[in-house]
Protein backbone atom coordinates (compact mmCIF):
# COMPACT_ATOMS: atom_id res chain seq x y z
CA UNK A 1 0.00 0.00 0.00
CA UNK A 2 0.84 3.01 -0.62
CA UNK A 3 0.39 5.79 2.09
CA UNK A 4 -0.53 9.54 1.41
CA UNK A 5 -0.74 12.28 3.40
CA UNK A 6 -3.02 15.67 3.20
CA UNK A 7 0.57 16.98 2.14
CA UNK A 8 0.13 15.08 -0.85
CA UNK A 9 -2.75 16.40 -2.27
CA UNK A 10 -2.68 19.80 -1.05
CA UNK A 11 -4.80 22.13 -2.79
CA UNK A 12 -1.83 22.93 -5.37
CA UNK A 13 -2.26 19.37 -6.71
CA UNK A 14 -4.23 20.31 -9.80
CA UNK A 15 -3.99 16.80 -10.99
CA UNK A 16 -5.10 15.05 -7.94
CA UNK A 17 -8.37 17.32 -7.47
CA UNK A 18 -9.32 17.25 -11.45
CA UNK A 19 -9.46 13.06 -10.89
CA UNK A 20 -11.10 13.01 -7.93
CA UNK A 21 -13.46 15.42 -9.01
CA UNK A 22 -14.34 13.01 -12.03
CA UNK A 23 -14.60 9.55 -10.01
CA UNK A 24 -16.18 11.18 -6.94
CA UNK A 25 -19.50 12.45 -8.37
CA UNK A 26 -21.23 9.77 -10.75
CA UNK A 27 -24.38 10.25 -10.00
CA UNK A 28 -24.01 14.13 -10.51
CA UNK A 29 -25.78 15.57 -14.15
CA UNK A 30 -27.27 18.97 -14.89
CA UNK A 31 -30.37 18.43 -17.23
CA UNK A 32 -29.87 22.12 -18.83
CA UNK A 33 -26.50 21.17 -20.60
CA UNK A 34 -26.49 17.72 -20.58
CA UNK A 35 -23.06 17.48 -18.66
CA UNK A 36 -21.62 15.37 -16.01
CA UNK A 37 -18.87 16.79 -13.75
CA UNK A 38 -16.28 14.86 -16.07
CA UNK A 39 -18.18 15.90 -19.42
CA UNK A 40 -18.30 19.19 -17.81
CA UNK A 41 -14.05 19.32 -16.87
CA UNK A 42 -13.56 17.83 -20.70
CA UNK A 43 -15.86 20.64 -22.04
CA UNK A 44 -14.30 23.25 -20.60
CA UNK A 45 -10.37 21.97 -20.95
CA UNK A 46 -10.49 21.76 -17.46
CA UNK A 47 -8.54 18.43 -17.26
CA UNK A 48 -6.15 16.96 -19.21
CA UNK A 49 -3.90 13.97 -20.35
CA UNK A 50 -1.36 14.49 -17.27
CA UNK A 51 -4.62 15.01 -14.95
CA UNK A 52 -5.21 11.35 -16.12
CA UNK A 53 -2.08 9.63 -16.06
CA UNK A 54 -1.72 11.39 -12.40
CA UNK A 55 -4.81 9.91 -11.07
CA UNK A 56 -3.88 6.24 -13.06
CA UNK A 57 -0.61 6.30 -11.57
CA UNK A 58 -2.04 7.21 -8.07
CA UNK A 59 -4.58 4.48 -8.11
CA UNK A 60 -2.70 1.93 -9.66
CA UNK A 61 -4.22 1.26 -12.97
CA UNK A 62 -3.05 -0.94 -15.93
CA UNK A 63 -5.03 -2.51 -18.97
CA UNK A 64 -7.17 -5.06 -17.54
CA UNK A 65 -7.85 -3.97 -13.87
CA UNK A 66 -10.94 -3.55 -14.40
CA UNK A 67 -11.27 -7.04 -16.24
CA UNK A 68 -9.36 -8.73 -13.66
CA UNK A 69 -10.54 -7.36 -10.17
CA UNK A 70 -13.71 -5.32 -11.39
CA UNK A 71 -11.17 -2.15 -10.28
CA UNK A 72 -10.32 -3.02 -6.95
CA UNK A 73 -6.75 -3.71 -5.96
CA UNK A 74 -5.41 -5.77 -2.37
CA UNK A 75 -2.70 -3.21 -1.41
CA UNK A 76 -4.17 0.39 -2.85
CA UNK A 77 -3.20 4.06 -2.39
CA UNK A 78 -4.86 5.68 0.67
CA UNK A 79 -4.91 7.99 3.51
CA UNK A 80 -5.82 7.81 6.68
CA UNK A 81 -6.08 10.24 9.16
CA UNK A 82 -7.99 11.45 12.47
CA UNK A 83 -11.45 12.61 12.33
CA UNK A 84 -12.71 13.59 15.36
CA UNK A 85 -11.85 10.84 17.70
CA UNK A 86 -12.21 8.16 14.52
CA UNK A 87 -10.05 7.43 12.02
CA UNK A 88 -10.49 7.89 8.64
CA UNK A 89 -8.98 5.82 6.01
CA UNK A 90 -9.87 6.55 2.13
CA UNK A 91 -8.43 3.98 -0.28
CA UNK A 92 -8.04 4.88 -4.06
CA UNK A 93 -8.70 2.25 -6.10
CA UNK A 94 -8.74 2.12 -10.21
CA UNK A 95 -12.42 1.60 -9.88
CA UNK A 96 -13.84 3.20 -7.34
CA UNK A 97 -12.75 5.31 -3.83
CA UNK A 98 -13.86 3.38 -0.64
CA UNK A 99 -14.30 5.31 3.06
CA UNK A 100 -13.64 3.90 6.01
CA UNK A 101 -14.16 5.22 9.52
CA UNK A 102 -12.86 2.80 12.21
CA UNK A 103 -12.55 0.29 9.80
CA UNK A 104 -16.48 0.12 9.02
CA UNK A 105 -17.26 0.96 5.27
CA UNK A 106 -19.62 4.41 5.52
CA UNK A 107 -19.69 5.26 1.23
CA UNK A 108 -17.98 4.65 -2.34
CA UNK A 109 -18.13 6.01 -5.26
CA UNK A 110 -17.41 3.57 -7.83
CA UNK A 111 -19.86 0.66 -9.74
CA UNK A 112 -21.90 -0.02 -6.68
CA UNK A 113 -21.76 3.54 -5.46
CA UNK A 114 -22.65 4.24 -1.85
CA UNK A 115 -23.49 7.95 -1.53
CA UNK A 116 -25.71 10.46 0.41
CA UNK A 117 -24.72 9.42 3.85
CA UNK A 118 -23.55 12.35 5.60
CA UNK A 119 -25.63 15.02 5.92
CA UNK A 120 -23.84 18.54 4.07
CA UNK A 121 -24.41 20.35 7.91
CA UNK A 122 -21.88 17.68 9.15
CA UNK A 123 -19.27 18.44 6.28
CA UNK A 124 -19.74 22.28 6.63
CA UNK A 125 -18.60 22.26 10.29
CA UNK A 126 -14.79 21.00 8.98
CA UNK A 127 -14.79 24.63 7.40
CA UNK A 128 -15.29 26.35 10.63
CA UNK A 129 -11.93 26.71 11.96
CA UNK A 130 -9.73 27.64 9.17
CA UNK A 131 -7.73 24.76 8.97
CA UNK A 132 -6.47 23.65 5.85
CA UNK A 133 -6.30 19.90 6.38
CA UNK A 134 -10.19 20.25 7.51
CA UNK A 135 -10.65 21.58 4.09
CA UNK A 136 -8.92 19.06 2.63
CA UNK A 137 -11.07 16.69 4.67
CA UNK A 138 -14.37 18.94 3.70
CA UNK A 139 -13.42 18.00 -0.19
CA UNK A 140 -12.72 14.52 -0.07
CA UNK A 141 -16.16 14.19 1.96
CA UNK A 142 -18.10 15.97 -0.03
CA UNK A 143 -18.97 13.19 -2.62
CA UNK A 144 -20.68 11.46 0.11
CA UNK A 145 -23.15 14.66 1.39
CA UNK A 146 -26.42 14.19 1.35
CA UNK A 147 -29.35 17.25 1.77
CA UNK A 148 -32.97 17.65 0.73
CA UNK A 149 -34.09 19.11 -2.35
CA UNK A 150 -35.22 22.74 -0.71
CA UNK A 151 -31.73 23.23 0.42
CA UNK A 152 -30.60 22.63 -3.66
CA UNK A 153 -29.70 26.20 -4.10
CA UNK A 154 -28.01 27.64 -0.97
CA UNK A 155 -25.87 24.30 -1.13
CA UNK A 156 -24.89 25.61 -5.14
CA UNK A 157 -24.51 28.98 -4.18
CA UNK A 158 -22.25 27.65 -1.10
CA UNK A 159 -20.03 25.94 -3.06
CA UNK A 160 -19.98 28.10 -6.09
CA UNK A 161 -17.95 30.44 -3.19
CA UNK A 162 -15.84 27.29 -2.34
CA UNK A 163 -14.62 26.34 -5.66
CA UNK A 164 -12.87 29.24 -6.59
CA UNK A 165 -10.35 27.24 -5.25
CA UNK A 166 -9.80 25.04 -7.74
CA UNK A 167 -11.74 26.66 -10.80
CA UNK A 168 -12.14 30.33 -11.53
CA UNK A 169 -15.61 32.09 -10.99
CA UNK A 170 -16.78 32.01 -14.74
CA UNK A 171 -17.50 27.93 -14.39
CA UNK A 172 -17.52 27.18 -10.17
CA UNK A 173 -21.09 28.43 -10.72
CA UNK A 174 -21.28 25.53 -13.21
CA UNK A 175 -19.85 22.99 -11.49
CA UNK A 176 -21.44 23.76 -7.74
CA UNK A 177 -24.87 23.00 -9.67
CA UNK A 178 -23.10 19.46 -10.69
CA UNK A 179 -22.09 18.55 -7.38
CA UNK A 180 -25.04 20.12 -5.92
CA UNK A 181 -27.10 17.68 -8.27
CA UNK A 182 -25.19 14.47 -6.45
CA UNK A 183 -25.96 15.48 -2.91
CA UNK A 184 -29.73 16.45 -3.65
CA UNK A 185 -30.40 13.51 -5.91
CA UNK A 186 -33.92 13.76 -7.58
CA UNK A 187 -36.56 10.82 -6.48
């Protein structure tokens, strides 16, 4: 296994955030444009060929993987850190992202995606303090937020503020409404 850190993927890793912006949200699709958050990244030459081999490298992917182990390796990529007085482990696999806390499986994002299991109030308090590893921890949560559908737009406009982290205003309007889309899932 190989063992990252928030170091790692600090919020000047382009590459890492472009790839796990594309696996994280697959349920995520704006009926208006017709996008997904990876159409969307494509669309926009948001992500590119190195974004890729970055995030294939990271997981461990090779032709066949997915043939082979339906994406899943034995020793992946992952981090694991305190949260709260849990720990949190993440593993990175070709085919899908698995969280653990204390060892129990809470959500994944791959084939058999387990999503909308922490509620978005929970994930907001991480951003509280000003502490850039909670951010980090805020992100790489996010995937697995869950709200109803009258809080759609204050949870876009939120994180339309957020992303100028990664993307610049013209298209974090954009891609809030994708991500907002995943955590308030239409019945």
């Amino acid at each position: 296994m190989n063992r990252i850190s928030f170091k790692d993927i600090g919020f000047d890793n382009q590459h890492f955030w472009n790839g796990y912006f594309q696996i994280s949200y697959p349920n995520s699709y704006d009926e208006e444009t017709d996008l997904s958050v990876t159409d969307f990244l494509e669309e926009n030459k948001l992500s590119d060929e190195e974004d890729v081999e970055y995030w294939d490298e990271l997981t461990g992917y090779y032709d066949g993987v997915l043939d082979e182990s339906d994406g899943y390796l034995d020793d992946p990529t992952y981090l694991e850190e305190p949260c709260g007085r849990k720990t949190l482990k993440i593993e990175f696999h070709p085919g899908d992202v698995l969280y653990y806390l204390d060892g129990k499986e809470i959500g994944s994002t791959g084939p058999h995606w387990r999503l909308n299991v922490l509620h978005i109030d929970e994930l907001e308090r991480l951003l509280d303090d000003n502490d850039e590893n909670n951010e980090i921890l805020f992100w790489l949560l996010l995937p697995l937020a869950a709200a109803n559908e009258y809080d759609r737009k204050e949870i876009a406009d939120f994180l339309k503020g957020k992303l100028t982290r990664f993307f610049d205003d013209d298209v974090s309007g954009d891609m809030a409404k994708l991500i907002a889309s995943q955590i308030v899932p239409k019945e």
